[in-house]
C-alpha atoms as a PDB file:
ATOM      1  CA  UNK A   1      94.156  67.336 106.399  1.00  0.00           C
ATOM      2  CA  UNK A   2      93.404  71.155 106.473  1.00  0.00           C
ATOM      3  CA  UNK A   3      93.805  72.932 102.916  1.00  0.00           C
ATOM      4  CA  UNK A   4      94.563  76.297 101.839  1.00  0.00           C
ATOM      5  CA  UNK A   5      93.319  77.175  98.322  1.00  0.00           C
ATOM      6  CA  UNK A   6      95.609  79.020  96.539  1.00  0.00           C
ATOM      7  CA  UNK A   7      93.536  81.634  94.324  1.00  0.00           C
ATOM      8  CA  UNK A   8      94.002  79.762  91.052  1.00  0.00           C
ATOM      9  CA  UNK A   9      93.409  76.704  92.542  1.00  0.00           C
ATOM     10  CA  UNK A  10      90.143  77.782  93.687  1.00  0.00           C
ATOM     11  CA  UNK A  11      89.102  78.951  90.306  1.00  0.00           C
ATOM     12  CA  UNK A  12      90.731  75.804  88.917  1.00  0.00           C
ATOM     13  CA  UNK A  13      88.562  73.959  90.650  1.00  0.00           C
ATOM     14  CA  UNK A  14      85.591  75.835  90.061  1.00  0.00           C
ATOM     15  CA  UNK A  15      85.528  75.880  86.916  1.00  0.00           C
ATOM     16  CA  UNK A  16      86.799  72.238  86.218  1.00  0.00           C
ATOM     17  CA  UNK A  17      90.069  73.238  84.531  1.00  0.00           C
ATOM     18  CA  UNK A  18      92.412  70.203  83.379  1.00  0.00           C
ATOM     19  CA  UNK A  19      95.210  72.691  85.070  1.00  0.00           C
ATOM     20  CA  UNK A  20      94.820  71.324  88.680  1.00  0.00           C
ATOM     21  CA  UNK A  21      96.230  68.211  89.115  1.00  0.00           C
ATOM     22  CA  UNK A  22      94.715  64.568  89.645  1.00  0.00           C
ATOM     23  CA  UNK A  23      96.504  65.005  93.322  1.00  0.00           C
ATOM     24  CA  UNK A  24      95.211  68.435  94.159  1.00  0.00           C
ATOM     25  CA  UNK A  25      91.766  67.561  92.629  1.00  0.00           C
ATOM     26  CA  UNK A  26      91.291  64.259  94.709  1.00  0.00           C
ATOM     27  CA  UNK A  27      92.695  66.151  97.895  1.00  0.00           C
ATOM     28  CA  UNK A  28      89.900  69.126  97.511  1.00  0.00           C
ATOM     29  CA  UNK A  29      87.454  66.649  97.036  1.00  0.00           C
ATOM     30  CA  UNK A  30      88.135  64.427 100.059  1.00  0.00           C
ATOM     31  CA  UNK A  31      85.298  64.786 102.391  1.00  0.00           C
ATOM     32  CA  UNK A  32      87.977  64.296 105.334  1.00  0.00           C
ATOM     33  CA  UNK A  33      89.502  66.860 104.025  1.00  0.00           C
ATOM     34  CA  UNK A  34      88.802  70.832 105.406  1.00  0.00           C
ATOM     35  CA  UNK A  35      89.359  73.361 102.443  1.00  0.00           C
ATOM     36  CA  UNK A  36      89.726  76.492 103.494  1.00  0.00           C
ATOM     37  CA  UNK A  37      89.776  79.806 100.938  1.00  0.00           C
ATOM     38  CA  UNK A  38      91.126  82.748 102.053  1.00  0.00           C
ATOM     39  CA  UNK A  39      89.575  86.552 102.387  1.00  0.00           C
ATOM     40  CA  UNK A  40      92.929  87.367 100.454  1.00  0.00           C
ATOM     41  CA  UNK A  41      91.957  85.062  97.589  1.00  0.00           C
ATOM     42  CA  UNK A  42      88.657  86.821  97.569  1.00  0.00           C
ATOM     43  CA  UNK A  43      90.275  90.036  97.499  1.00  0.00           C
ATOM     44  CA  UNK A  44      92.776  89.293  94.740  1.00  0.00           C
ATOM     45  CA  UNK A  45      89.414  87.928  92.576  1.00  0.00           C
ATOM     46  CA  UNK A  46      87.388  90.913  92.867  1.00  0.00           C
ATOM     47  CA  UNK A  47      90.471  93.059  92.226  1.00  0.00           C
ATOM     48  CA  UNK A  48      91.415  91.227  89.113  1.00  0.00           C
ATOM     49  CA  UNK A  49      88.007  91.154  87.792  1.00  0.00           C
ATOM     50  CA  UNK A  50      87.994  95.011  88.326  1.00  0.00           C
ATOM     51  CA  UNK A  51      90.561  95.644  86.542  1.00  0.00           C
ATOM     52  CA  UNK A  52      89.953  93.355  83.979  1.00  0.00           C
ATOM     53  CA  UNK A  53      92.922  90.889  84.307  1.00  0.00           C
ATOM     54  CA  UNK A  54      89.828  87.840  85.410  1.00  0.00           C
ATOM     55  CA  UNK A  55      86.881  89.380  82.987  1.00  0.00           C
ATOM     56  CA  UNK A  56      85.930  84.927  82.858  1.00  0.00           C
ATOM     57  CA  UNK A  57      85.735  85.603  86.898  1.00  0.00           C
ATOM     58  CA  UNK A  58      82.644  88.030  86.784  1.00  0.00           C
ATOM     59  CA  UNK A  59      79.644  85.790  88.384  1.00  0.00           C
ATOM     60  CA  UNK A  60      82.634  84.311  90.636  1.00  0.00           C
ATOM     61  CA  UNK A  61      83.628  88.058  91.915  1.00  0.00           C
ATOM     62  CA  UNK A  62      79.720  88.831  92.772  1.00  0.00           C
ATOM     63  CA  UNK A  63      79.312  86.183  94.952  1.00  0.00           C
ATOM     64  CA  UNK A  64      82.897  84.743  95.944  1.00  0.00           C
ATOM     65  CA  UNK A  65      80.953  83.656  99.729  1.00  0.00           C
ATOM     66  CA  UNK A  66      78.347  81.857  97.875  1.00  0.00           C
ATOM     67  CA  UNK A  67      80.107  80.095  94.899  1.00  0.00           C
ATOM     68  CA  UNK A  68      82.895  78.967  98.122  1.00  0.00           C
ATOM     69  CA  UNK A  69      79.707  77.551 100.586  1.00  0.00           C
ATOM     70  CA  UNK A  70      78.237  75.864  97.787  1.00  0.00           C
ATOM     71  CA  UNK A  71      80.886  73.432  97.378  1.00  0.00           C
ATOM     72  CA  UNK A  72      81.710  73.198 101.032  1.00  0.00           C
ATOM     73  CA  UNK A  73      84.867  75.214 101.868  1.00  0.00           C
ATOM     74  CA  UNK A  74      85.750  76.872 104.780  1.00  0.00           C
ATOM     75  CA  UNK A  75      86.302  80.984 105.093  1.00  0.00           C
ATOM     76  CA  UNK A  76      90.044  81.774 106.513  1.00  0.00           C
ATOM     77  CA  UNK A  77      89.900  85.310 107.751  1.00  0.00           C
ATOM     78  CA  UNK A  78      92.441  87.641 108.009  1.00  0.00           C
ATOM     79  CA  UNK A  79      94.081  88.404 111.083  1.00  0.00           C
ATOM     80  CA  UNK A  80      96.665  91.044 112.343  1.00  0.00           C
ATOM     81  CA  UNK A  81      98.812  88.043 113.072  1.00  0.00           C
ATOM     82  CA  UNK A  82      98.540  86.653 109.593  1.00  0.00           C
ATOM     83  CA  UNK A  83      99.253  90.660 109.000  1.00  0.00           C
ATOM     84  CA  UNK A  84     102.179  90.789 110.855  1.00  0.00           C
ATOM     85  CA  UNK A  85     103.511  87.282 109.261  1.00  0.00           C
ATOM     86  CA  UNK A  86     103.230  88.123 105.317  1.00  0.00           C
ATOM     87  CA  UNK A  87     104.815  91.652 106.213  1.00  0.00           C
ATOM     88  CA  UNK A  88     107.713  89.905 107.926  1.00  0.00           C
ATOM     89  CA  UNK A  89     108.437  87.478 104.776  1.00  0.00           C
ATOM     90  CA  UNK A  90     112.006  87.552 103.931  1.00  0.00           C
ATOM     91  CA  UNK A  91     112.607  87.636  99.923  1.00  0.00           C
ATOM     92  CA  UNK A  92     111.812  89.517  96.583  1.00  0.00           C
ATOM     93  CA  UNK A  93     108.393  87.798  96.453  1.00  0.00           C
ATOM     94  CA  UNK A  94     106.112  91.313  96.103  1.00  0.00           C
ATOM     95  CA  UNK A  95     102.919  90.262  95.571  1.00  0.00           C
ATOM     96  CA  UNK A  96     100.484  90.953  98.351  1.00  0.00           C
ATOM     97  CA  UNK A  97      98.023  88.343  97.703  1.00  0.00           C
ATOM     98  CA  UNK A  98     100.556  85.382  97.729  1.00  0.00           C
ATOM     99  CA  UNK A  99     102.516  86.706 100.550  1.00  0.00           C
ATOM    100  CA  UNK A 100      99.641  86.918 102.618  1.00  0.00           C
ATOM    101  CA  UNK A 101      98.205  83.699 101.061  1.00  0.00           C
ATOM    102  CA  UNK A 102     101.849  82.362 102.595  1.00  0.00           C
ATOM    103  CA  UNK A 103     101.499  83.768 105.955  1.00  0.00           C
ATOM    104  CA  UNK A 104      97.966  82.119 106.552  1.00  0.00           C
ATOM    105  CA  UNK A 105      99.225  78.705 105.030  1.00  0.00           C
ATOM    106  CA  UNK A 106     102.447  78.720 107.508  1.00  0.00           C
ATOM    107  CA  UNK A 107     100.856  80.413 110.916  1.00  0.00           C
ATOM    108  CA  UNK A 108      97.259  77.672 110.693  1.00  0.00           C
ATOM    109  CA  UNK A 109      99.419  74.924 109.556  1.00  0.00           C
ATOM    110  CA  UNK A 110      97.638  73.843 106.464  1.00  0.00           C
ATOM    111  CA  UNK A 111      98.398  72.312 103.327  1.00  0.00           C
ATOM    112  CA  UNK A 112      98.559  74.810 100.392  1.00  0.00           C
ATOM    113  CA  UNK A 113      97.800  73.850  97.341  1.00  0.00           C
ATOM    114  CA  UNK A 114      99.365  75.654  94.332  1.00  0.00           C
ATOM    115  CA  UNK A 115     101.486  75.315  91.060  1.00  0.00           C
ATOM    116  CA  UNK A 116     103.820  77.713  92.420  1.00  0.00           C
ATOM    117  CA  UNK A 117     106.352  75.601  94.124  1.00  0.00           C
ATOM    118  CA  UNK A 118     108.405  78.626  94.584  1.00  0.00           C
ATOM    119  CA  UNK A 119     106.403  78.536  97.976  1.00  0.00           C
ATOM    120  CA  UNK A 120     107.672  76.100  99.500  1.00  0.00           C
ATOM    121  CA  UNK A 121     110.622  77.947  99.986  1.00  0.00           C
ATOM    122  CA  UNK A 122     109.174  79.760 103.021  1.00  0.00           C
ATOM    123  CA  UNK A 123     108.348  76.440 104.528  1.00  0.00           C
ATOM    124  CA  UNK A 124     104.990  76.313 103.572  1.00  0.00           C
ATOM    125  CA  UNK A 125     103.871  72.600 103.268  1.00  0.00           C
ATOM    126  CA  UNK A 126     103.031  72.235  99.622  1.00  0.00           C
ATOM    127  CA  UNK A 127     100.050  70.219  97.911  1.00  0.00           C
ATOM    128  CA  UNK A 128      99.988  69.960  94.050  1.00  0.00           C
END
């Protein structure tokens, strides 16, 4: 199965938090699994450090590339299709970083994995 970290999950996981499930844990850690995290989730991290909404996140934000290779997960670019995608979202959902987070998850036909079930309203294929 191909995964798509939402951003919490990825810190979540990271950091060993009880908050991610027994489900989502055992899915990330499935070697036959491929986790992917996106550029957006590396975005939204280095923006919320910044403006001090993640100031736990700071060794995370310096090194987002390193801290993902190190436990095996996959970079998911950001392409103008993706672009096009999370711009084209029906609904009230604003924020940029899910939307696009969305997009990705729906156009490569992965898993995501999040608490925010309100997701699976856009068809994504939820994990959690």
């Amino acid at each position: 199965m191909r995964l798509l970290l939402d951003t919490h999950a990825l810190i979540w996981w990271l950091a060993g938090d009880a908050g991610l499930t027994r489900v989502a844990r055992e899915a990330i850690a499935d070697q036959t699994n491929d986790v992917f995290v996106s550029a957006a989730s590396a975005w939204e991290i280095a923006t919320k450090h910044r403006i001090g909404k993640l100031p736990q996140a700071a060794i995370l934000a310096a090194d987002i590339a390193g801290a993902t290779a190190q436990q095996g997960f996959q970079e998911l670019t950001i392409t103008l299709r993706h672009a096009q995608i999370a711009g084209s979202l029906p609904g009230p959902h604003r924020d940029p970083f899910d939307r696009m987070l969305i997009a990705q998850a729906l156009h490569e036909q992965m898993a995501f994995v999040s608490q925010e079930s309100i997701f699976g309203r856009y068809g994504v294929q939820m994990l959690w």
